[in-house]
N, C-alpha and C. Protein backbone atom coordinates (compact mmCIF):
# COMPACT_ATOMS: atom_id res chain seq x y z
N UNK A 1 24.53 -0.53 -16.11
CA UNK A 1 23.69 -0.47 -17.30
C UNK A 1 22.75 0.72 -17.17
N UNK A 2 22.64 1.38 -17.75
CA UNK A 2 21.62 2.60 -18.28
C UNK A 2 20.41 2.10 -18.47
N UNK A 3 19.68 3.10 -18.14
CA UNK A 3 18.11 2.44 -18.11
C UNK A 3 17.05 3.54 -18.23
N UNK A 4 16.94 3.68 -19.58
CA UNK A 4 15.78 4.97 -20.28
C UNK A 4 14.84 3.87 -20.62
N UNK A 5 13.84 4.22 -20.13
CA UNK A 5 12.45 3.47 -20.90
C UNK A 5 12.00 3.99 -22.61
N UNK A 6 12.55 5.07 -22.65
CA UNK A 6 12.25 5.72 -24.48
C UNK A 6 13.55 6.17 -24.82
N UNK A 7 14.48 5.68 -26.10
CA UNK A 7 15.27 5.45 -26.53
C UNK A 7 14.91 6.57 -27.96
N UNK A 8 16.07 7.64 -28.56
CA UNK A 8 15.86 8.13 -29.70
C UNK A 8 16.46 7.88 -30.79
N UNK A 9 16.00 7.77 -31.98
CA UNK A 9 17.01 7.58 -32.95
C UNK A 9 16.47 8.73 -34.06
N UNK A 10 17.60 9.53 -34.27
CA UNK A 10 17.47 10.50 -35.78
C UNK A 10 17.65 10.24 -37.29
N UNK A 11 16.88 10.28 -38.04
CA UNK A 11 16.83 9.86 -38.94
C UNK A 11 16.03 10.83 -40.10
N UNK A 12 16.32 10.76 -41.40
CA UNK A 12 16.00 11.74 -42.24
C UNK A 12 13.98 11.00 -42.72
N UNK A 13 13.46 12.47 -42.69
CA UNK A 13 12.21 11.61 -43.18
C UNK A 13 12.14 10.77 -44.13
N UNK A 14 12.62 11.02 -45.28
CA UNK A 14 12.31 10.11 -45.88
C UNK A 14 12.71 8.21 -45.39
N UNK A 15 13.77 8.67 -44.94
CA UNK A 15 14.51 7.21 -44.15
C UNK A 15 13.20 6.42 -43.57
N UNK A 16 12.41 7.04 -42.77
CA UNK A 16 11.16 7.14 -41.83
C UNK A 16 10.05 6.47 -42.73
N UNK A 17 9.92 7.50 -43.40
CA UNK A 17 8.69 6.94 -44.61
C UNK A 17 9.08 5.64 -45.09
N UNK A 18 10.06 5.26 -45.78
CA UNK A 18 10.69 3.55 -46.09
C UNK A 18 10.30 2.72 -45.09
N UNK A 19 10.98 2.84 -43.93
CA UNK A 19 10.82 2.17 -43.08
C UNK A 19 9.23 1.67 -42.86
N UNK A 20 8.71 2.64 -42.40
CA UNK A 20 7.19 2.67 -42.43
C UNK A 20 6.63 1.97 -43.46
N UNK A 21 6.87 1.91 -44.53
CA UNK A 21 6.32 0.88 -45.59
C UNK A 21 6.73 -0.53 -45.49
N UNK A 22 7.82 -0.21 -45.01
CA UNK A 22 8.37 -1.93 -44.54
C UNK A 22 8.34 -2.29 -43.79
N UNK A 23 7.86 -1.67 -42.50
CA UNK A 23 7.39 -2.43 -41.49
C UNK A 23 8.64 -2.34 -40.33
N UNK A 24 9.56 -2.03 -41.01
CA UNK A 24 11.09 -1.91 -40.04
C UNK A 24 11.98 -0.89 -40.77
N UNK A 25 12.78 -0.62 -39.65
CA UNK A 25 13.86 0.21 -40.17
C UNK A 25 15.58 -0.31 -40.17
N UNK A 26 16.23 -0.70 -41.36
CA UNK A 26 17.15 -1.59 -40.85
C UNK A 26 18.17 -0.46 -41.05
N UNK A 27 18.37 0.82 -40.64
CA UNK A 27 19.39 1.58 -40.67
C UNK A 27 19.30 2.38 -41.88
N UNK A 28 20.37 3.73 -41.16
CA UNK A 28 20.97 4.50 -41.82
C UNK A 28 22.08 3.93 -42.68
N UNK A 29 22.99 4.87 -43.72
CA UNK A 29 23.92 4.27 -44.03
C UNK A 29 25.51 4.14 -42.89
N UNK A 30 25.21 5.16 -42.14
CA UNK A 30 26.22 4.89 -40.62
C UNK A 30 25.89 3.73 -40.02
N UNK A 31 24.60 3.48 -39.88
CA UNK A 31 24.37 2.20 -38.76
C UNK A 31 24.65 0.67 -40.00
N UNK A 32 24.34 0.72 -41.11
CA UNK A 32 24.66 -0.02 -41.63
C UNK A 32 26.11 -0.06 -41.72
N UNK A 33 27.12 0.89 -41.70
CA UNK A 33 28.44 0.73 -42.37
C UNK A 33 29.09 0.29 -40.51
N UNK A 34 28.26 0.60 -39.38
CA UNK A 34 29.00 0.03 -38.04
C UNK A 34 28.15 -0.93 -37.69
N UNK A 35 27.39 -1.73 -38.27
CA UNK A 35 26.86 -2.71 -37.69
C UNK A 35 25.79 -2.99 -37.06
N UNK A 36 25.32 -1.72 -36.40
CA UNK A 36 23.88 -1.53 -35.58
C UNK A 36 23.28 -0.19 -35.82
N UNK A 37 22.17 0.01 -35.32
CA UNK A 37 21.29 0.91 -35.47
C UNK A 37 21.68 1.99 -33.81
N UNK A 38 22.06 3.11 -34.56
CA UNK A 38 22.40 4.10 -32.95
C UNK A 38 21.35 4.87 -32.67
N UNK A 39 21.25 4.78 -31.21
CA UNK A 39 20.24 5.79 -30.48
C UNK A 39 20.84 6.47 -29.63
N UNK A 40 20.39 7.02 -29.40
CA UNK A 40 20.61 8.30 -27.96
C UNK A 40 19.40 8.06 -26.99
N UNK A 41 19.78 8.51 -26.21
CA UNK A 41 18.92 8.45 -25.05
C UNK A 41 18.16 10.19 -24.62
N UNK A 42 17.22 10.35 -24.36
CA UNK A 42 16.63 12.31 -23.90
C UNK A 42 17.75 13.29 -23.76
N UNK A 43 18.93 12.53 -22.45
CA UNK A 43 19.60 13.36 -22.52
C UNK A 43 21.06 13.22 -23.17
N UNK A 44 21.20 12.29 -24.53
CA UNK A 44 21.98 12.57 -25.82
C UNK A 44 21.73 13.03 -26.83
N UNK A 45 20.06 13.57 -27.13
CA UNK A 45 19.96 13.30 -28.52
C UNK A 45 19.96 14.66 -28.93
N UNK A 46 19.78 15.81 -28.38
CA UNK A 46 20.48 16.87 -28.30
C UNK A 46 21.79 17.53 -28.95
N UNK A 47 22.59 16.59 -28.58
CA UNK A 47 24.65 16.79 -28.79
C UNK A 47 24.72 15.88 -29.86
N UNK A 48 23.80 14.71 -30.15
CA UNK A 48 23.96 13.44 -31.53
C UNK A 48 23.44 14.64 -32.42
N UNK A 49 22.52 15.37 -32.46
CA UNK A 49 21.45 16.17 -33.32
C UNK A 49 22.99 17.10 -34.31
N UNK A 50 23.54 18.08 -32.78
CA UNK A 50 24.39 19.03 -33.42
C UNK A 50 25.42 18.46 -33.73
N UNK A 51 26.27 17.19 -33.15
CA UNK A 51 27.60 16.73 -33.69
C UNK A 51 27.46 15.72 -35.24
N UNK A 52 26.08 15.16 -35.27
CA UNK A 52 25.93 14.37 -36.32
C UNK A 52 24.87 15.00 -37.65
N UNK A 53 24.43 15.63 -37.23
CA UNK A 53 23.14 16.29 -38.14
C UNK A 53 23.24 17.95 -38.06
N UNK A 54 24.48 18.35 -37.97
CA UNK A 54 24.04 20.52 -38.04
C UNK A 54 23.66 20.73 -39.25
N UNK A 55 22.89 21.49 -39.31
CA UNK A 55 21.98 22.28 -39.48
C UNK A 55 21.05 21.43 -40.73
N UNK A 56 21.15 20.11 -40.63
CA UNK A 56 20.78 19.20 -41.94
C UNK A 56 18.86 19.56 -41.68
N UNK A 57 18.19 19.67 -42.57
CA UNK A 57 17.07 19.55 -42.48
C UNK A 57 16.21 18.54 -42.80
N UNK A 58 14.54 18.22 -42.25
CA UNK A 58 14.21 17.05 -42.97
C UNK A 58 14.53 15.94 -42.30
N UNK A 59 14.65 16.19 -40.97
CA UNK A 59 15.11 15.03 -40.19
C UNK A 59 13.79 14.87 -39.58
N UNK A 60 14.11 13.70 -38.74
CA UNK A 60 12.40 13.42 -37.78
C UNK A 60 13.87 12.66 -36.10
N UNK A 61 12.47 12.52 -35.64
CA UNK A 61 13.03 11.64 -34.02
C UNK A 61 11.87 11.38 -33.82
N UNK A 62 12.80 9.71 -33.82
CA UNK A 62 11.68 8.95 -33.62
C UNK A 62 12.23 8.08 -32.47
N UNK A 63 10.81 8.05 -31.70
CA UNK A 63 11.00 7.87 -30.01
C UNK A 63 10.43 6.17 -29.86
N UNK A 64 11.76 5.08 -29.30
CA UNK A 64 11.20 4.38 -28.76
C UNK A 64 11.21 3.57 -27.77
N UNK A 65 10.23 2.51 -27.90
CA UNK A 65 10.33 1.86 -26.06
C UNK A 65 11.20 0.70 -26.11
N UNK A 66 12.17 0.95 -25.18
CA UNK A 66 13.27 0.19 -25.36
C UNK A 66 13.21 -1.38 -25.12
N UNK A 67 12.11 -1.22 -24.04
CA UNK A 67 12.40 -2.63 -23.52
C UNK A 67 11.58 -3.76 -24.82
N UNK A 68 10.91 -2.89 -25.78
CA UNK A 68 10.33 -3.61 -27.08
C UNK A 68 11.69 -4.42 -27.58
N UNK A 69 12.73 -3.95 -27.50
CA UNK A 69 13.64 -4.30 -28.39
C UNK A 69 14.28 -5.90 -27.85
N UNK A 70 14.34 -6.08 -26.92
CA UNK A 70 14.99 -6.58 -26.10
C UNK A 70 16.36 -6.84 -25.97
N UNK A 71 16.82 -8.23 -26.14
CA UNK A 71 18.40 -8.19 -25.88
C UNK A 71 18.98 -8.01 -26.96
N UNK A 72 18.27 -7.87 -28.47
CA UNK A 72 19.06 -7.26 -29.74
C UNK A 72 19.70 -5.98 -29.05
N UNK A 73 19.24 -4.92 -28.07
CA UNK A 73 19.57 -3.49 -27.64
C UNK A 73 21.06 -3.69 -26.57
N UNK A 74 21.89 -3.23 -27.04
CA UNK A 74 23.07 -3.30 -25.87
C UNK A 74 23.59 -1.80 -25.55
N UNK A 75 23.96 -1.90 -24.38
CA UNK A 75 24.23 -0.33 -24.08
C UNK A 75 25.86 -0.15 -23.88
N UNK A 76 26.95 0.40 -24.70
CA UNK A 76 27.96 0.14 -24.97
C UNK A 76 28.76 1.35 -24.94
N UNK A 77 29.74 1.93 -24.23
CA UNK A 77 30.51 3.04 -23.88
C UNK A 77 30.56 3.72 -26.00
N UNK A 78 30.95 5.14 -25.62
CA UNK A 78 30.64 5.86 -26.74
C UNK A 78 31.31 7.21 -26.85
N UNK A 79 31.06 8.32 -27.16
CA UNK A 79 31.60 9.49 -26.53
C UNK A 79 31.62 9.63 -25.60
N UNK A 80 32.68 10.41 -24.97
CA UNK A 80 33.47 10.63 -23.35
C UNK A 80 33.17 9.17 -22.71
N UNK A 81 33.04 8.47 -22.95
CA UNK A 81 32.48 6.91 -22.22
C UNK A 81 31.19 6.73 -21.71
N UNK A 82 30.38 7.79 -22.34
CA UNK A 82 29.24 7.79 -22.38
C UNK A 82 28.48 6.45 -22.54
N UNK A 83 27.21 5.65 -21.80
CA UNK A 83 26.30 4.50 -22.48
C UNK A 83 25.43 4.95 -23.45
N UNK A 84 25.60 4.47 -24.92
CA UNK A 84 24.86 5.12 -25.57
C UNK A 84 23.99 3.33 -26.22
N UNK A 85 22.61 3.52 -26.26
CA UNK A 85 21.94 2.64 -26.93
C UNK A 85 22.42 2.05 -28.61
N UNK A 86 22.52 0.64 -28.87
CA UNK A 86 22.90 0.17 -29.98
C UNK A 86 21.81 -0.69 -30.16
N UNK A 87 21.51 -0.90 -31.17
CA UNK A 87 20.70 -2.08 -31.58
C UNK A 87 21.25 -2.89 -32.75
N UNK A 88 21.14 -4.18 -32.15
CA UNK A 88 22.05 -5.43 -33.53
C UNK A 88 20.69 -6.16 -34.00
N UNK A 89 20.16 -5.26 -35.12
CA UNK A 89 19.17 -6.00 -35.47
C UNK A 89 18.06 -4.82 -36.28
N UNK A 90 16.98 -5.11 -36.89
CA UNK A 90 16.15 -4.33 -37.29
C UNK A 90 15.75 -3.69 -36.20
N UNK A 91 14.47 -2.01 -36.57
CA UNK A 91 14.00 -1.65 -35.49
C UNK A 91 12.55 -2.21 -36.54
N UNK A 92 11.89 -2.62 -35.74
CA UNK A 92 10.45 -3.54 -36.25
C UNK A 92 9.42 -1.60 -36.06
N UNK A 93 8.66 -1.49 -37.00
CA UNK A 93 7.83 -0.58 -36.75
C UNK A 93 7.02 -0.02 -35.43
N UNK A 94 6.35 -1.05 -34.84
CA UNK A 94 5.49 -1.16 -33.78
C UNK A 94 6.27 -1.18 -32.67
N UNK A 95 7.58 -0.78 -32.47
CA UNK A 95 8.09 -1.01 -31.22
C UNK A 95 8.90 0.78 -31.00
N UNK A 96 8.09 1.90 -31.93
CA UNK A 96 7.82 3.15 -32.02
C UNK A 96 6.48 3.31 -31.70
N UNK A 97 6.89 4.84 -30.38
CA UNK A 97 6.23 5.44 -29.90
C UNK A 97 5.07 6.21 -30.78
N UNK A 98 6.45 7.48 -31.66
CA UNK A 98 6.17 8.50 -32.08
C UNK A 98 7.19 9.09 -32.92
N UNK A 99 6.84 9.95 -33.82
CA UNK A 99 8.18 9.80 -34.64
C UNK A 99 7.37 11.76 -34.32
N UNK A 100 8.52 12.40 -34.52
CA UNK A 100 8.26 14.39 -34.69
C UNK A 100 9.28 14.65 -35.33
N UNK A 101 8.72 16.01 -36.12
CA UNK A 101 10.24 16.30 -37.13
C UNK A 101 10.80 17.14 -36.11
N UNK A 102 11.97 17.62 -36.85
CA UNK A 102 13.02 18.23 -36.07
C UNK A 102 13.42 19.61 -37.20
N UNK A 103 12.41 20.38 -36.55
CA UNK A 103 12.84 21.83 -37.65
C UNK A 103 14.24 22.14 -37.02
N UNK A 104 14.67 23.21 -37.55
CA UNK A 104 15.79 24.26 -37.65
C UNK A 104 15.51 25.63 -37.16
N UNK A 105 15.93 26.12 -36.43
CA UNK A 105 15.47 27.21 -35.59
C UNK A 105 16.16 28.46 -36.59
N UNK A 106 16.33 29.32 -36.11
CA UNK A 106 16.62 30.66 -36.40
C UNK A 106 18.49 30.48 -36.94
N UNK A 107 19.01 30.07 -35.67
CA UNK A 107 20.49 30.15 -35.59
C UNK A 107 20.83 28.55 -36.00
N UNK A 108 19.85 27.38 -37.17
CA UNK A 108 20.46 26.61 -37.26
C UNK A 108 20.29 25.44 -36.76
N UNK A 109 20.19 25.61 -35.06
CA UNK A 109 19.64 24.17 -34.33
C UNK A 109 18.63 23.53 -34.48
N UNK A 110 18.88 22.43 -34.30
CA UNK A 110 17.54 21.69 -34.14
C UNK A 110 16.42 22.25 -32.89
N UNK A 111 15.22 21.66 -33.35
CA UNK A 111 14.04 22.16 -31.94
C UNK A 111 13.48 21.03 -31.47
N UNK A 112 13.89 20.56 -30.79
CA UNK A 112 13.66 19.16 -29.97
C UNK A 112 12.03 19.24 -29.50
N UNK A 113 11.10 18.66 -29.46
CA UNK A 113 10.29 18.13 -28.68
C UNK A 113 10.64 17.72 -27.01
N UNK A 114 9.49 18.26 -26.56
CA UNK A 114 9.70 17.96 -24.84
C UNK A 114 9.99 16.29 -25.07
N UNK A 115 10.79 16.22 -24.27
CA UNK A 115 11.80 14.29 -24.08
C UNK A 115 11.50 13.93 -22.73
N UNK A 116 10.68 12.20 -22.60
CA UNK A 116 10.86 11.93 -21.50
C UNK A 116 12.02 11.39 -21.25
């Protein structure tokens, strides 16, 4: 089992702002159409950013503490058999760190925030 204490999930601001009014975030339309809410972990959210989001703007990452979640969170093989974080269930507001946007650099990429 994999074991990051801060868990990321990307999401478009406005997605963010909803959530925030409701107190939870019950997914994207991907996490809704597979069932759970996907995260990456510091050192996925990077390769999720460019394979799932190029050059999309208006995104945020929002950072959280995993062990908030509890056993709704399962860690479940993924790309290359990668453990990538799932959650079967809402993400409740308060169990976020910090949410930062995610500009677009020069050539396109995202600009990550230092990740613990």
């Amino acid at each position: 089992m994999a074991v990051d204490d801060t868990i990321y999930k990307i999401c478009t601001a406005g997605e963010w702002r909803a959530a925030e009014q409701a107190g939870s975030f019950a997914g994207s339309a991907v996490d809704l159409r597979d069932g759970y809410i996907h995260f990456s972990t510091a050192a996925q959210a990077a390769e999720t950013a460019q394979k799932h989001f190029s050059g999309q703007r208006d995104l945020v990452l929002v950072a959280v503490d995993a062990a908030a979640l509890g056993a709704n969170l399962k860690w479940e093989p993924s790309r290359g058999g990668a453990l990538f974080p799932h959650l079967y269930g809402a993400l409740a507001v308060k169990a976020v760190g910090s949410v930062a946007p995610l500009p677009l650099d020069a050539e396109g990429r995202h600009v990550f925030p230092a990740l613990k």
